[in-house]
Protein backbone atom coordinates (compact mmCIF):
# COMPACT_ATOMS: atom_id res chain seq x y z
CA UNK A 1 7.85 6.02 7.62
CA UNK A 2 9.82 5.26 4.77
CA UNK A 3 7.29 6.62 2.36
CA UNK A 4 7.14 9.85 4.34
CA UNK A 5 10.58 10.38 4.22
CA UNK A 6 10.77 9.86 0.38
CA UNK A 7 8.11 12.07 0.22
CA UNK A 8 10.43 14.98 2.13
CA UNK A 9 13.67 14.12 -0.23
CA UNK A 10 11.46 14.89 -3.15
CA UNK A 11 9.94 17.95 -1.58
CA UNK A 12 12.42 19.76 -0.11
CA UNK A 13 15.57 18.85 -2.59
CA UNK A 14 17.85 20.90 -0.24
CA UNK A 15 19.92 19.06 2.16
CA UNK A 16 19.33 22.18 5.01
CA UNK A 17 15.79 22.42 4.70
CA UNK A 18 15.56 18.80 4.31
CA UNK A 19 17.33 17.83 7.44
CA UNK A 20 15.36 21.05 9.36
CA UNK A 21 12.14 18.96 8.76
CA UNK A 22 13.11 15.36 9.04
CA UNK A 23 13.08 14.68 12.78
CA UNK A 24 16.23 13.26 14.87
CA UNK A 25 14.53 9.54 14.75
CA UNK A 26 13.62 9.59 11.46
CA UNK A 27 17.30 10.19 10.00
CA UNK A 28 18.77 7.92 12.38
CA UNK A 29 15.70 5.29 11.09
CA UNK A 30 17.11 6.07 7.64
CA UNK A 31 20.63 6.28 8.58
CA UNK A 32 20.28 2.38 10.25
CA UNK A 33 18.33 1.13 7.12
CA UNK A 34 20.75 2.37 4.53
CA UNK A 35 23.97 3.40 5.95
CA UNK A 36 23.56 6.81 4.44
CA UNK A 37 21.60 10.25 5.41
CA UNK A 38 18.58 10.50 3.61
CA UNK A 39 20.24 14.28 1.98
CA UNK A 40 23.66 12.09 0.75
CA UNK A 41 23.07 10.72 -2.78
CA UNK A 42 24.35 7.00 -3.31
CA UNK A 43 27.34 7.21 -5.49
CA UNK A 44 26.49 4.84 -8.53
């Protein structure tokens, strides 16, 4: 799943369209495994 999602961040670069495709459980998946959305950028 994680690949898949990757995969959609580098596709669709836009947070709307991003989100829009991504499905509920996925971005809660990614929200539980790093804290973040998978459309927010980590701050470095």
């Amino acid at each position: 799943m994680l690949a898949k999602i990757k995969a959609m961040i580098k596709k669709f670069p836009n947070p709307y369209t991003l989100a829009a495709k991504l499905t509920t459980y996925e971005i809660n998946w990614y929200k539980q495994q790093y804290g973040r959305y998978p459309w927010e950028r980590p701050v470095a």
